[in-house]
Protein backbone atom coordinates (compact mmCIF):
# COMPACT_ATOMS: atom_id res chain seq x y z
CA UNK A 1 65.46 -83.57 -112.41
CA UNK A 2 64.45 -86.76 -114.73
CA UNK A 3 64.28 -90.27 -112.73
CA UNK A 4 64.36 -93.71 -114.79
CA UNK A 5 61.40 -95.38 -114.49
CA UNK A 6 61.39 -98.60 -116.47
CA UNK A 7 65.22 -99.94 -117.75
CA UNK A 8 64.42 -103.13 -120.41
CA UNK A 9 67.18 -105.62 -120.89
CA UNK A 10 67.03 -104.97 -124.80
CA UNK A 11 68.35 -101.05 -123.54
CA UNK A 12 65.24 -99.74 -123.89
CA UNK A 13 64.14 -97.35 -121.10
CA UNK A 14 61.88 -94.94 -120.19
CA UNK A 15 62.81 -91.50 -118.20
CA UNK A 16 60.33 -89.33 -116.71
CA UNK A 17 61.02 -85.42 -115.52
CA UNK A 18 60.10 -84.77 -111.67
CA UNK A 19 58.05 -82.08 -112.45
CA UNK A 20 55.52 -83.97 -114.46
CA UNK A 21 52.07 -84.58 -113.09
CA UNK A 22 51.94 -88.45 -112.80
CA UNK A 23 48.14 -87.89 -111.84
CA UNK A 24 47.09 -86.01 -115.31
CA UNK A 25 44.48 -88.17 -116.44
CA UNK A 26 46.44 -89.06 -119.46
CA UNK A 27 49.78 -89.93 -117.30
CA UNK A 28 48.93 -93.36 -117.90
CA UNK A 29 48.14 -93.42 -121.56
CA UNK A 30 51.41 -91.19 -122.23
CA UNK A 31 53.74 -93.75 -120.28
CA UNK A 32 51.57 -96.86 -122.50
CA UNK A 33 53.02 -95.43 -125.45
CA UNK A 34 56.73 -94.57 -124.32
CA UNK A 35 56.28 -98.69 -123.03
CA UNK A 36 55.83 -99.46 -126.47
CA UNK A 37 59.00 -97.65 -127.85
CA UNK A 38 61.13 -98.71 -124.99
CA UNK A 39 60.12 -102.53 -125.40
CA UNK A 40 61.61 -102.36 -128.67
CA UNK A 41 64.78 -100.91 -127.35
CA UNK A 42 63.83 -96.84 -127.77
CA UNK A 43 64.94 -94.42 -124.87
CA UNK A 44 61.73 -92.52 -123.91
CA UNK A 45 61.37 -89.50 -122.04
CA UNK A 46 58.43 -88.02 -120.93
CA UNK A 47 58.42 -84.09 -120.73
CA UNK A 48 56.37 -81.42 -117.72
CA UNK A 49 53.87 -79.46 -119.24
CA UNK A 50 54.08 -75.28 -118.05
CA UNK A 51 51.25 -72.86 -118.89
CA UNK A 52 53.71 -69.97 -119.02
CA UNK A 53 56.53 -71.33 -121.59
CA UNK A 54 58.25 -68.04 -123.47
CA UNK A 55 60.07 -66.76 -120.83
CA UNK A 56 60.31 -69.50 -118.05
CA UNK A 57 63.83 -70.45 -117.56
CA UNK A 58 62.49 -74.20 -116.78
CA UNK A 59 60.71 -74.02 -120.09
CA UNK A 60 63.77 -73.18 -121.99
CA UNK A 61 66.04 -75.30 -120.57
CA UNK A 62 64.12 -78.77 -120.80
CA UNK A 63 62.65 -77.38 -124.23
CA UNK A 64 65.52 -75.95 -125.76
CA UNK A 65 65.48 -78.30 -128.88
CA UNK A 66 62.29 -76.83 -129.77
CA UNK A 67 64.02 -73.39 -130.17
CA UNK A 68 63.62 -72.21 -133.60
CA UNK A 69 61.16 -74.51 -134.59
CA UNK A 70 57.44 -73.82 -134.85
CA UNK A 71 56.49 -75.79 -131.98
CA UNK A 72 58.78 -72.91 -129.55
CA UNK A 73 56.18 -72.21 -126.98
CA UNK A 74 54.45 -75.56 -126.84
CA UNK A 75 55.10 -79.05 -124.58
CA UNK A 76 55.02 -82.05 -126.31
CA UNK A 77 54.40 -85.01 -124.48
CA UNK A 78 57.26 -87.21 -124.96
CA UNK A 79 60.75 -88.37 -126.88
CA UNK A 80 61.71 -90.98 -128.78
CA UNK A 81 65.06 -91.24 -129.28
CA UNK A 82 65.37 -87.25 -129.59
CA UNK A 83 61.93 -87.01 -131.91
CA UNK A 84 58.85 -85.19 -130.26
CA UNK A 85 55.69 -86.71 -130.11
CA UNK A 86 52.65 -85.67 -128.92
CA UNK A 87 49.51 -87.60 -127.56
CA UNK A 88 45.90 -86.69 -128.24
CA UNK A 89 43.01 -88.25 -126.29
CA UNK A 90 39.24 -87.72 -126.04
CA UNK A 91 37.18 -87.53 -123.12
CA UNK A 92 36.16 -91.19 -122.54
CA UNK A 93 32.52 -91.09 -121.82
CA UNK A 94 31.71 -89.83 -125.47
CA UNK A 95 29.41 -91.64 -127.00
CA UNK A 96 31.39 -93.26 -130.10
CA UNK A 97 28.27 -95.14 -131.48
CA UNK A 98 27.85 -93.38 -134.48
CA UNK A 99 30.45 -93.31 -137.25
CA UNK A 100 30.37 -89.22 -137.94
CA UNK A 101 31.24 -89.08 -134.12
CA UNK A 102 34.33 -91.78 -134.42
CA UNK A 103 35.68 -89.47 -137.44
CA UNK A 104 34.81 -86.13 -135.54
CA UNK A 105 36.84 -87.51 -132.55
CA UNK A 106 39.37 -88.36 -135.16
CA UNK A 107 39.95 -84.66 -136.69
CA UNK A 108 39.74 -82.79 -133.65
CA UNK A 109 42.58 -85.16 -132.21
CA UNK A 110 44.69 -84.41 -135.10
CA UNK A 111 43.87 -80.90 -135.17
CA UNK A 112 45.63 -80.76 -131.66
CA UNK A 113 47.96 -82.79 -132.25
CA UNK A 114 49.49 -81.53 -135.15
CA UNK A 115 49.93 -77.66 -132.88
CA UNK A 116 52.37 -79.43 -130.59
CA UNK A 117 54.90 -82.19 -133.29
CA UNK A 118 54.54 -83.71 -136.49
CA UNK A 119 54.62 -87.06 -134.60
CA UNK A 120 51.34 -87.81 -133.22
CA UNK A 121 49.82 -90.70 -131.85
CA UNK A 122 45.76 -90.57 -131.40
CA UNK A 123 43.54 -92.97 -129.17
CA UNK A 124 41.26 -95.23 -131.22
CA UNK A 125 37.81 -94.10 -131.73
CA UNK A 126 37.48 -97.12 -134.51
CA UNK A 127 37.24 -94.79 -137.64
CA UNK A 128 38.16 -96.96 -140.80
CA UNK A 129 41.70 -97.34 -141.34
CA UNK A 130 41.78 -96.41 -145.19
CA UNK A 131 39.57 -93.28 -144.47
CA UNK A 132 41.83 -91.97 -141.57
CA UNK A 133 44.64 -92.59 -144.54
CA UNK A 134 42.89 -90.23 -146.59
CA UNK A 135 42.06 -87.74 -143.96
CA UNK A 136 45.88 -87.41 -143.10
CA UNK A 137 46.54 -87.56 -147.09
CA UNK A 138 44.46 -84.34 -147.41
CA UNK A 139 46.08 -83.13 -144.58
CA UNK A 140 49.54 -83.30 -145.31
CA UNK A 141 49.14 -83.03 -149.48
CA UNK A 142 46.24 -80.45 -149.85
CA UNK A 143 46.41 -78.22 -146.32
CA UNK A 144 50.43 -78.55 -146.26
CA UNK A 145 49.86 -79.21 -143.07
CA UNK A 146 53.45 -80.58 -140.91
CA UNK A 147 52.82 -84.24 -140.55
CA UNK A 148 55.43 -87.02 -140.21
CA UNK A 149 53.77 -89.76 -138.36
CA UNK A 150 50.55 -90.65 -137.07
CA UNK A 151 49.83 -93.64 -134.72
CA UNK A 152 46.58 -95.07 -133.40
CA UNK A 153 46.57 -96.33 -129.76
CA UNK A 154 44.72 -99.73 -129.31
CA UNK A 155 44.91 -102.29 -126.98
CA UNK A 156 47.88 -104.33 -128.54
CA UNK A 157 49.88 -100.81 -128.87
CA UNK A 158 50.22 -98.51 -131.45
CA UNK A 159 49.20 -98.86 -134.93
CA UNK A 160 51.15 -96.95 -137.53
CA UNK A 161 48.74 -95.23 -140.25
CA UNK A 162 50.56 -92.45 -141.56
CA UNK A 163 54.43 -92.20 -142.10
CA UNK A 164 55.85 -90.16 -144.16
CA UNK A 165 58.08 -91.66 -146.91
CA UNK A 166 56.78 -95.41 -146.15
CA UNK A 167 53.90 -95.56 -148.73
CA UNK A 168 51.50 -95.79 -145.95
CA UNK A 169 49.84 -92.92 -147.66
């Protein structure tokens, strides 16, 4: 049911389920961040997505630490060492020129992302660093919204901006 795909010496590894769609067009983005856990000695597991959860034996049984929780009846992408996290992405060909656009991207990531963990990790549309602090500040202080952790994918990995109880924020 899960195979191992990458073992690092440090003990990191990262373990994949069969039944998840290696061809999803953000496979490759999802395994980029469990890479950058595992390098640094994190075991990673990357978790099927179902459309029919409540009720699907399958569902409950690779899900079942999301029982009770708020995030029952949704698939996170991946663990890190036991903690959800989900990934958000954007489609790609938007145009990202203008700065409204970067921070539109920005929200609407985190207004997914924040449905499926309080761990999320967003692509990088190049929004400000300080202002995404603020956003997620608002978020978290002013909505009450469920946030933990927020990452930023970029080329060199992922970018911590938000964690709670680090003074990131």
């Amino acid at each position: 049911m899960i195979q191992t795909l990458i073992q690092y010496p440090n003990g990191g590894k990262i373990d994949v389920y069969l039944l998840v769609d290696k061809s999803a067009s953000d496979f490759k983005k999802v395994l980029a961040c469990c890479e950058y856990f595992a390098s640094q000695g994190a075991h990673a597991i990357i978790y099927p997505r179902f459309s029919e959860t409540v009720g699907n034996p399958l569902y409950h049984e690779i899900f079942a630490s999301l029982q009770g929780t708020r995030y029952w009846g949704k698939c996170p992408d991946f663990t890190v060492n036991g903690l959800w996290y989900e990934h958000e992405g954007y489609d790609t060909t938007k145009d990202l020129t203008d700065v409204k656009k970067m921070a539109d991207t920005f929200c609407k990531m985190l207004k997914r992302g924040v449905k499926q963990s309080d761990k999320i990790i967003v692509e990088d549309t190049g929004v400000w660093r300080q202002w995404a602090r603020r956003i997620i500040y608002n978020r978290v202080h002013l909505e009450k919204q469920n946030i933990t952790e927020v990452c930023i994918r970029t080329a060199n990995g992922l970018e911590t901006v938000y964690k709670k109880g680090s003074g990131l924020v």
